[in-house]
Protein backbone atom coordinates (compact mmCIF):
# COMPACT_ATOMS: atom_id res chain seq x y z
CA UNK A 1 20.97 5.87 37.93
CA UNK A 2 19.05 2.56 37.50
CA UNK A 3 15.96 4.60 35.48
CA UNK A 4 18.58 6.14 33.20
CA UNK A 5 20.39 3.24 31.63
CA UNK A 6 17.17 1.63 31.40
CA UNK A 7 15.88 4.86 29.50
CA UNK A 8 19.24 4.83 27.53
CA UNK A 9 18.64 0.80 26.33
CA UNK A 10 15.01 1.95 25.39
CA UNK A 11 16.31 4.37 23.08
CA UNK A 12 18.62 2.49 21.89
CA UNK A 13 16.73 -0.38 20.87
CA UNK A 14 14.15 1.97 19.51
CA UNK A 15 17.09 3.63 17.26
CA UNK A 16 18.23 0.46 15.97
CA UNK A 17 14.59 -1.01 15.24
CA UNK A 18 14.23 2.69 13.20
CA UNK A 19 17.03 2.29 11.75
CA UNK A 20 16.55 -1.48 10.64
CA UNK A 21 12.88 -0.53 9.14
CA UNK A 22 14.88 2.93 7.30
CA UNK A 23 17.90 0.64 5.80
CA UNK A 24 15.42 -1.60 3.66
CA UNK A 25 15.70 -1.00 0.27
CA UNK A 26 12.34 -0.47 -1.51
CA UNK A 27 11.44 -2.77 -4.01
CA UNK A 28 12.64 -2.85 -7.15
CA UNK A 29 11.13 -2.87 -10.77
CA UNK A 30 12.54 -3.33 -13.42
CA UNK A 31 10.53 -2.21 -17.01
CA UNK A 32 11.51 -3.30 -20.67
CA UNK A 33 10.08 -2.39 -23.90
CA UNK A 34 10.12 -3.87 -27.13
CA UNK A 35 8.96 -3.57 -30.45
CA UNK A 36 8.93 -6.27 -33.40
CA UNK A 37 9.92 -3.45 -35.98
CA UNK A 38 11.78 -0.46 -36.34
CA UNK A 39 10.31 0.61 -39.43
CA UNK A 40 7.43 0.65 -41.19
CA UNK A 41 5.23 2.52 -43.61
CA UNK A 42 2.37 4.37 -43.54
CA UNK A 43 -0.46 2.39 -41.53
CA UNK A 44 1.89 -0.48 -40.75
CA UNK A 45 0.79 -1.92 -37.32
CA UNK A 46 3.69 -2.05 -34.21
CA UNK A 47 3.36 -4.25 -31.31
CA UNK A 48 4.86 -2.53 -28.38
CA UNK A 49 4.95 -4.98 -25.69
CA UNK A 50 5.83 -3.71 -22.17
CA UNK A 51 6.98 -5.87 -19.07
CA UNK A 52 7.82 -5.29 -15.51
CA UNK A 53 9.47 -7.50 -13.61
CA UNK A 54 8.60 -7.18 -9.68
CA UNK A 55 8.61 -8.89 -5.81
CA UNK A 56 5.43 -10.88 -6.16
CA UNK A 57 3.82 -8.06 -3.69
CA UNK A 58 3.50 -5.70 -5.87
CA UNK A 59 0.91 -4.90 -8.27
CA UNK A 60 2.35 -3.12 -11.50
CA UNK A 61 -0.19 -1.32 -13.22
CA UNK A 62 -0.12 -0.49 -17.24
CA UNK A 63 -2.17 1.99 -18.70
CA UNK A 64 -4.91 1.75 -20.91
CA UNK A 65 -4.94 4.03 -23.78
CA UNK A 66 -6.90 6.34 -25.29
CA UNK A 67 -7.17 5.42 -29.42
CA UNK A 68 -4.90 8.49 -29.86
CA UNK A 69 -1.33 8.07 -28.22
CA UNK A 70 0.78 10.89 -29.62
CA UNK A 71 1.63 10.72 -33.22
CA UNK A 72 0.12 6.81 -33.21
CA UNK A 73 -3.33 5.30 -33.17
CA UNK A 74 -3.81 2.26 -30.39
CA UNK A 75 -5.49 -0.70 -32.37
CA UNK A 76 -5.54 -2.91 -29.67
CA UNK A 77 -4.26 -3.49 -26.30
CA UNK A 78 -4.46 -6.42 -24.04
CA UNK A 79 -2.53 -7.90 -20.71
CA UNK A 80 0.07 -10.37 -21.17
CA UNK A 81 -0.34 -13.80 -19.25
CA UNK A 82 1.88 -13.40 -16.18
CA UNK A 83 4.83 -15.48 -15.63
CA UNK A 84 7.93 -15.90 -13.02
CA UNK A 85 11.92 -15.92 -13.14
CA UNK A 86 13.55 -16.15 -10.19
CA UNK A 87 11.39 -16.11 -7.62
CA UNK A 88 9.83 -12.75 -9.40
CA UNK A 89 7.02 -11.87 -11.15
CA UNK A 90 6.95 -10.55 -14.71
CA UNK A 91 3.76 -8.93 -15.66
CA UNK A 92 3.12 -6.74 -19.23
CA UNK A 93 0.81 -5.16 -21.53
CA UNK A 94 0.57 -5.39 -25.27
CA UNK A 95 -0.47 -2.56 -27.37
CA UNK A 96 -1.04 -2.44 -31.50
CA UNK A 97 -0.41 0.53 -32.55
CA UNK A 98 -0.10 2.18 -36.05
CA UNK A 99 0.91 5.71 -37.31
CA UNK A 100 -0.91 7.25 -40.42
CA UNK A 101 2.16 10.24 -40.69
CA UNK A 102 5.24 10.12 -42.41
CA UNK A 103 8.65 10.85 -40.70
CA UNK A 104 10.47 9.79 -37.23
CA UNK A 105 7.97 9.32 -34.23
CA UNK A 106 9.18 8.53 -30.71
């Protein structure tokens, strides 16, 4: 009887350690974009700047582009100095871009 409440408290405590490690919430990143225009003609240039803001364990990684990106051409790109708010980290990537098409591009 002895050997099956101690058998019962192992699996307990193994259950709640489980479910301790399962009811963690992953972390969470939060990604903004902005651009200083909305429009523009033909060969304007667009800086699309892109941040995340992460838990200072993480590593968020932006891409770099080819010089075609859809309907635009990538001029330049380049990382953003990180920073902090609140105990996070807030990491980005800025990207010149320009289109050489006319009409509505997303």
């Amino acid at each position: 009887m002895k050997g099956i409440i101690v058998q019962i408290t192992v699996l307990l405590i193994i259950t709640l350690l489980t479910g301790t490690v399962l009811a963690q919430e992953a972390p969470e990143v939060v990604v903004s974009v902005e651009v200083d225009r909305e429009t523009i003609t033909v060969g304007d240039r667009i800086v699309y700047t892109v941040r995340a803001e992460h838990d200072k364990d993480l590593v968020v990684d932006f891409p770099q582009l080819a010089s075609a990106w859809g309907d635009f051409e990538v001029l330049s790109q380049r990382p953003l100095q990180p920073g902090t708010s609140q105990g996070r980290v807030i990491t980005g990537k800025e990207y010149v871009i320009t289109a050489f098409t006319v009409g509505e591009h997303t």
